[in-house]
PDB file of N, CA and C in Angstrom:
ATOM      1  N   UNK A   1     224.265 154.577 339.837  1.00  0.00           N
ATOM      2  CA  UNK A   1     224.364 153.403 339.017  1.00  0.00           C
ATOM      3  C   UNK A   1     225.612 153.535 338.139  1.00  0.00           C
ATOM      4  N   UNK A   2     226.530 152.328 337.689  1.00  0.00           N
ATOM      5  CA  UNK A   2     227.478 152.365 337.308  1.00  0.00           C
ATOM      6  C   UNK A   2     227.502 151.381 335.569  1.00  0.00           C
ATOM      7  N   UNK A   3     227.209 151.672 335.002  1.00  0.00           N
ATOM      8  CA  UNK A   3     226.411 150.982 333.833  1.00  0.00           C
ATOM      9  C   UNK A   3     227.874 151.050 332.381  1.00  0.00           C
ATOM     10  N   UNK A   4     228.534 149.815 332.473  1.00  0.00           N
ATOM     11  CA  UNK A   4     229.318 150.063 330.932  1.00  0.00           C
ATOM     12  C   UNK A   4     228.049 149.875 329.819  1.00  0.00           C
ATOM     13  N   UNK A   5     228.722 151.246 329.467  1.00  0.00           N
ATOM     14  CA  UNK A   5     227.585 151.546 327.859  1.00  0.00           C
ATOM     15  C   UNK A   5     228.321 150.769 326.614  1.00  0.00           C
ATOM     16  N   UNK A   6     229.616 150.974 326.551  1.00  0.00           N
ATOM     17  CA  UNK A   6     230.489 150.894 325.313  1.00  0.00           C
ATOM     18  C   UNK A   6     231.678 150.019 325.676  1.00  0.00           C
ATOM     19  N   UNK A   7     232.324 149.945 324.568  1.00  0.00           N
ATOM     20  CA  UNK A   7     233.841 149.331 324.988  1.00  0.00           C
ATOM     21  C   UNK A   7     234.666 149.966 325.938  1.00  0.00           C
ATOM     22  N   UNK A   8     234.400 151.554 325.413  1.00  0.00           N
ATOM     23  CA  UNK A   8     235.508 152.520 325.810  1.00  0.00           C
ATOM     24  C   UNK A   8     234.683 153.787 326.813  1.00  0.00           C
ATOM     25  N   UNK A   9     233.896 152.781 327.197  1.00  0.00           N
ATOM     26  CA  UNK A   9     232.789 154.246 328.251  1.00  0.00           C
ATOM     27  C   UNK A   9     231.754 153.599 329.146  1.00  0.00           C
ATOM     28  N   UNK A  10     231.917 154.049 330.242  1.00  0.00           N
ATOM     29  CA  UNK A  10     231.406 153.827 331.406  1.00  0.00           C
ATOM     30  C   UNK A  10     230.031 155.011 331.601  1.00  0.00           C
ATOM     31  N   UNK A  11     228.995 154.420 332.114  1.00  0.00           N
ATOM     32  CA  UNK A  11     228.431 155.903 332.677  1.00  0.00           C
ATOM     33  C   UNK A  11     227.357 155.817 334.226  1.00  0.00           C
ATOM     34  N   UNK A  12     227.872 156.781 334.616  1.00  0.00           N
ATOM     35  CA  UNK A  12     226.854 157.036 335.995  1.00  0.00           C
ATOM     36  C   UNK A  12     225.932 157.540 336.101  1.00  0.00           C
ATOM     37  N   UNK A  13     224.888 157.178 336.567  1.00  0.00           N
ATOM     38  CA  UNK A  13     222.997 157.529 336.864  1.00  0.00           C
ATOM     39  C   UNK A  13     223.819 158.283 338.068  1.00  0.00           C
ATOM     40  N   UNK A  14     223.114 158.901 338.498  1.00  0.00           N
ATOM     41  CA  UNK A  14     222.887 159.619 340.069  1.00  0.00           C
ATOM     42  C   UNK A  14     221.265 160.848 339.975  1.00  0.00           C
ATOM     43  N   UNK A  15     220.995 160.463 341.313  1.00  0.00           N
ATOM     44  CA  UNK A  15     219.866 161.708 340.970  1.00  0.00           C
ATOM     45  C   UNK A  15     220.132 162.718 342.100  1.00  0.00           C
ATOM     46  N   UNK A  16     220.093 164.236 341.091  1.00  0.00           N
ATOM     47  CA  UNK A  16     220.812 164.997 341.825  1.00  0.00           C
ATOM     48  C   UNK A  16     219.281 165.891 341.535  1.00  0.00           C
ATOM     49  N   UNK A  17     217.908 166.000 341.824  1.00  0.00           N
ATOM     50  CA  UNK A  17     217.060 167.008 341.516  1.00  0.00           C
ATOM     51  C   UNK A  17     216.948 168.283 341.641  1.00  0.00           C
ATOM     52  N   UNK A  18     217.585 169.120 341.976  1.00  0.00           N
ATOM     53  CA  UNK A  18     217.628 170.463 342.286  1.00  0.00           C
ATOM     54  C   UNK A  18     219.214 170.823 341.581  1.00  0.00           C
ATOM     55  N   UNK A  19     219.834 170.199 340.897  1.00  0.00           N
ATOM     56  CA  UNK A  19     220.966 170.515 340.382  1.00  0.00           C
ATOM     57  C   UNK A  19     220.534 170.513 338.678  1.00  0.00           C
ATOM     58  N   UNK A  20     221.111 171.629 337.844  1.00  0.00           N
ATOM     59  CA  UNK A  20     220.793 171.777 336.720  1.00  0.00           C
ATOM     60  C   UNK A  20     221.524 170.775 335.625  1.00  0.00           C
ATOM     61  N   UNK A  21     221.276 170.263 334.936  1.00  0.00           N
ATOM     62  CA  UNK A  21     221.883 169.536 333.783  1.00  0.00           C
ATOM     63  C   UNK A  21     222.806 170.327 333.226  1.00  0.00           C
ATOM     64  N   UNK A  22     223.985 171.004 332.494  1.00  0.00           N
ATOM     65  CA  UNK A  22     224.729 171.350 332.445  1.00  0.00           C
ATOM     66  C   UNK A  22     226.665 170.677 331.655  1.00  0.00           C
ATOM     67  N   UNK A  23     226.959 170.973 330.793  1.00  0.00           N
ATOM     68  CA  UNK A  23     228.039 170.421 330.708  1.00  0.00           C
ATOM     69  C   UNK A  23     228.018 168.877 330.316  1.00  0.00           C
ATOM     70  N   UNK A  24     228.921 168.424 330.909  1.00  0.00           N
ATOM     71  CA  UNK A  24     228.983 166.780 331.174  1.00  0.00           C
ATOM     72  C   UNK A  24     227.983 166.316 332.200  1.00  0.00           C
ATOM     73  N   UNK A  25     227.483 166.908 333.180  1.00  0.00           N
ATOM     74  CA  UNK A  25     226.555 166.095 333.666  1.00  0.00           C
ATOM     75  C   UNK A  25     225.288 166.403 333.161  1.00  0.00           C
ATOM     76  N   UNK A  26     224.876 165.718 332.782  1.00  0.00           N
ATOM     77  CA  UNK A  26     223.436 165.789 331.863  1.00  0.00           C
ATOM     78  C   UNK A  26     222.337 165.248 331.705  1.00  0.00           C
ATOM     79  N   UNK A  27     221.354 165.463 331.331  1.00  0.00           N
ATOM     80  CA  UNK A  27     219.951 164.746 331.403  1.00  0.00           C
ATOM     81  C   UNK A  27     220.230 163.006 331.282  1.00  0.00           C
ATOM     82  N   UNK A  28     219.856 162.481 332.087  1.00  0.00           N
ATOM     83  CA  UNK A  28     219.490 161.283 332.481  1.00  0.00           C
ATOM     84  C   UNK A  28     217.968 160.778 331.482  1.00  0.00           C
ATOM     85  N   UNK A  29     216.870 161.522 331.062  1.00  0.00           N
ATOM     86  CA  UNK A  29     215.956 161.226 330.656  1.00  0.00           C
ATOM     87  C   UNK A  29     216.010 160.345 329.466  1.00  0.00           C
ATOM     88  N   UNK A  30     216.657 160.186 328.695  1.00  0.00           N
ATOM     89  CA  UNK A  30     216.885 159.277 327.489  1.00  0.00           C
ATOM     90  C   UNK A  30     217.843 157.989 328.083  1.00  0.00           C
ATOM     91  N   UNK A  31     218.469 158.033 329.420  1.00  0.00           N
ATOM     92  CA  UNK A  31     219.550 156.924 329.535  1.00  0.00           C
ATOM     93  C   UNK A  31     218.594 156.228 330.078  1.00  0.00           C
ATOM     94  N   UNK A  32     218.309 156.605 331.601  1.00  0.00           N
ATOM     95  CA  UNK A  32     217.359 155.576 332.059  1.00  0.00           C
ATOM     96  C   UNK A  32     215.961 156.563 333.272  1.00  0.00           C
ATOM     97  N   UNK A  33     215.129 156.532 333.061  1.00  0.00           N
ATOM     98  CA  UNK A  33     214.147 157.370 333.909  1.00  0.00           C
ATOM     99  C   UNK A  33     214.659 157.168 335.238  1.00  0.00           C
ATOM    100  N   UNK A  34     215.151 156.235 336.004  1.00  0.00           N
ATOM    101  CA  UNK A  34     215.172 156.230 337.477  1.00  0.00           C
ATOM    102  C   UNK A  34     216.039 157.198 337.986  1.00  0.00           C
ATOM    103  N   UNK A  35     216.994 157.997 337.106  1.00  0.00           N
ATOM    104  CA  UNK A  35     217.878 159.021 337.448  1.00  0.00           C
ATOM    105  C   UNK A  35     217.620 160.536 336.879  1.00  0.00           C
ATOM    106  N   UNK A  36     218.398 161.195 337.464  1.00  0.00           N
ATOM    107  CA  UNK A  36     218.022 162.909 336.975  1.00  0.00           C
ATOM    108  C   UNK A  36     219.243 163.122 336.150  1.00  0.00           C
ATOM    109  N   UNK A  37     220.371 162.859 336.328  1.00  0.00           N
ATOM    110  CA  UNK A  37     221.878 162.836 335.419  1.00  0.00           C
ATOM    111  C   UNK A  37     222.450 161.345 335.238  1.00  0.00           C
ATOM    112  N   UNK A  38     223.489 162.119 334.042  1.00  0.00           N
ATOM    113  CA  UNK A  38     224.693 161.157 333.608  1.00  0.00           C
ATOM    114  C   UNK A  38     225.734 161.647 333.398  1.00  0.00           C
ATOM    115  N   UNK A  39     226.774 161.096 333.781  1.00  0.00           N
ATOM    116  CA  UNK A  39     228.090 161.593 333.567  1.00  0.00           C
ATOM    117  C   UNK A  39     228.582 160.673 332.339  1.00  0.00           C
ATOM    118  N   UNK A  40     229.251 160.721 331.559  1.00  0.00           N
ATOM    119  CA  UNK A  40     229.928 159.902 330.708  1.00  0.00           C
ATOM    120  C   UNK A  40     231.216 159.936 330.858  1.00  0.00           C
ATOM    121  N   UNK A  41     231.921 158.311 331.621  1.00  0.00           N
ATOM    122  CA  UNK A  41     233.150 158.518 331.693  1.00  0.00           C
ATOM    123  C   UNK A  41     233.461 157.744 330.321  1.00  0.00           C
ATOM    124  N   UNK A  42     234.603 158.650 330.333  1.00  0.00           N
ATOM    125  CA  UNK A  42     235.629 157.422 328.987  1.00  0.00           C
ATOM    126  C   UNK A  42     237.469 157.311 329.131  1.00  0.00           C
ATOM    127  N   UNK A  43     237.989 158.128 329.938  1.00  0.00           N
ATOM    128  CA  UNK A  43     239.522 158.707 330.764  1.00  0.00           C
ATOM    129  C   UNK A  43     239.142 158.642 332.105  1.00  0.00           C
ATOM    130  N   UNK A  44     240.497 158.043 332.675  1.00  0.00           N
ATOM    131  CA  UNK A  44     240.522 158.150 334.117  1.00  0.00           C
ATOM    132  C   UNK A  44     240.656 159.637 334.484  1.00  0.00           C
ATOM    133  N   UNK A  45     241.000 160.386 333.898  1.00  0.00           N
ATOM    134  CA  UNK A  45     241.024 161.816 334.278  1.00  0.00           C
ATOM    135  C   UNK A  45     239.616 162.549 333.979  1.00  0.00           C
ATOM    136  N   UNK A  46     238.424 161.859 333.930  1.00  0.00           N
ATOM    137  CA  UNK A  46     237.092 161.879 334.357  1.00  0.00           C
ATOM    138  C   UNK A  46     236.570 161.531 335.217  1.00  0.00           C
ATOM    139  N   UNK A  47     237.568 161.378 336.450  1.00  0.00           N
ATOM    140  CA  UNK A  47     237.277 160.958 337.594  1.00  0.00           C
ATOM    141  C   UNK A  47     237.795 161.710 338.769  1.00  0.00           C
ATOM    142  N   UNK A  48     237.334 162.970 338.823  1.00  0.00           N
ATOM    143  CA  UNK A  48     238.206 164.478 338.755  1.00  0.00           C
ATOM    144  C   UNK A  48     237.212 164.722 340.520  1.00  0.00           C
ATOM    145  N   UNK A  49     237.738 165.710 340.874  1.00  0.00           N
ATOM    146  CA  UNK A  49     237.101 166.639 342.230  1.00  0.00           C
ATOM    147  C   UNK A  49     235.244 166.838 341.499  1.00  0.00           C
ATOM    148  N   UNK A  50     234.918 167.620 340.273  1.00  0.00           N
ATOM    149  CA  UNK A  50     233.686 168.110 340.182  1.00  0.00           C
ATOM    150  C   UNK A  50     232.676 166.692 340.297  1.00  0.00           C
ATOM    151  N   UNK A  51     233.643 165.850 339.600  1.00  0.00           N
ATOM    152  CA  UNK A  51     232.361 164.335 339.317  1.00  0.00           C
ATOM    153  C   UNK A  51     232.882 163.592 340.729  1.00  0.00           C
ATOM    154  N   UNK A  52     233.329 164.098 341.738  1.00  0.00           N
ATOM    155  CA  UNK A  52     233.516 163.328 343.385  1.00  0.00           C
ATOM    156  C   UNK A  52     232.487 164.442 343.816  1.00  0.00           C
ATOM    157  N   UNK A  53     232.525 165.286 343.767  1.00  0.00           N
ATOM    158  CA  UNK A  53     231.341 166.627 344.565  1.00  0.00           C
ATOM    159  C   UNK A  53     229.837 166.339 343.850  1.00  0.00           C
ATOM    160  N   UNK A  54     229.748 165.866 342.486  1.00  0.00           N
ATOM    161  CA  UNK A  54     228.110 165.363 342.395  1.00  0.00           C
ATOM    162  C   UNK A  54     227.846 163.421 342.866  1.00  0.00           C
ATOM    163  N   UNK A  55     228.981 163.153 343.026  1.00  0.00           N
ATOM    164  CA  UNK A  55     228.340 162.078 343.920  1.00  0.00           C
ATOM    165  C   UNK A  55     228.557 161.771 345.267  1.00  0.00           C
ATOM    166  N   UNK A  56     229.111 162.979 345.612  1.00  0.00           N
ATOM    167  CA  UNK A  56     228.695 162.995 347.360  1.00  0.00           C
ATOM    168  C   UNK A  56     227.647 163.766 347.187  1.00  0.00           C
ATOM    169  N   UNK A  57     227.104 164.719 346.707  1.00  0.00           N
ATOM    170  CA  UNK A  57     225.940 165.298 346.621  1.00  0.00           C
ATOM    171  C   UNK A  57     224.800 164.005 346.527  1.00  0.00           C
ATOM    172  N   UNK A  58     224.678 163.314 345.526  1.00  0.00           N
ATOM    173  CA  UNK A  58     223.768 162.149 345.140  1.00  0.00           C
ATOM    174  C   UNK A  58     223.986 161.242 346.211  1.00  0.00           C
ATOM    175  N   UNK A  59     225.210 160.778 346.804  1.00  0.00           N
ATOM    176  CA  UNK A  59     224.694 159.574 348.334  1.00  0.00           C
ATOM    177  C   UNK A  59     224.502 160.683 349.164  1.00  0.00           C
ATOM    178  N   UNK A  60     224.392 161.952 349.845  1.00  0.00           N
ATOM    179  CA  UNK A  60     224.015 162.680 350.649  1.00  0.00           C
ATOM    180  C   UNK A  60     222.247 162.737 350.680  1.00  0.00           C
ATOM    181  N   UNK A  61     221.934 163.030 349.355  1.00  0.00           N
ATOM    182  CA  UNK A  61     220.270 162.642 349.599  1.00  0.00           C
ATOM    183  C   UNK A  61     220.070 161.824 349.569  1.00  0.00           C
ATOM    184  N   UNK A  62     220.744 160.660 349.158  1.00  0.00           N
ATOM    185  CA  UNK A  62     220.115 159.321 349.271  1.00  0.00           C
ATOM    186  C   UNK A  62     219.453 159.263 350.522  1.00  0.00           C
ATOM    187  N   UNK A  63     220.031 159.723 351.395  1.00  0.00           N
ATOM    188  CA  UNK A  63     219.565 159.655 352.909  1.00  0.00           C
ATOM    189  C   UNK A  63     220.606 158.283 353.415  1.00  0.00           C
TER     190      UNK A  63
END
């Protein structure tokens, strides 16, 4: 899910369940229950290799 929060910030749901919360990607439980993380973008240079590898991870289980 691709959800503008703010003026200056974007953020992504993905559910990644077997991946630990950690860092910038982080509990989802206060944003919205249907997801396991959130990333908070706010720079295009938050749009890096690690946050492309948890959402090919997240459409990979999608099935």
């Amino acid at each position: 899910m691709i959800q503008p929060s703010t003026t200056s910030r974007i953020d992504l749901g993905m559910i990644l369940s077997a991946t630990p919360a950690t860092g910038r990607l982080e509990s989802a439980a206060r944003f919205n229950p249907l997801f396991t993380h959130r990333v908070r973008i706010t720079a295009v240079t938050d749009l890096d290799d690690e946050l492309r590898g948890w959402l090919a991870a997240a459409y990979a289980l999608a099935g």
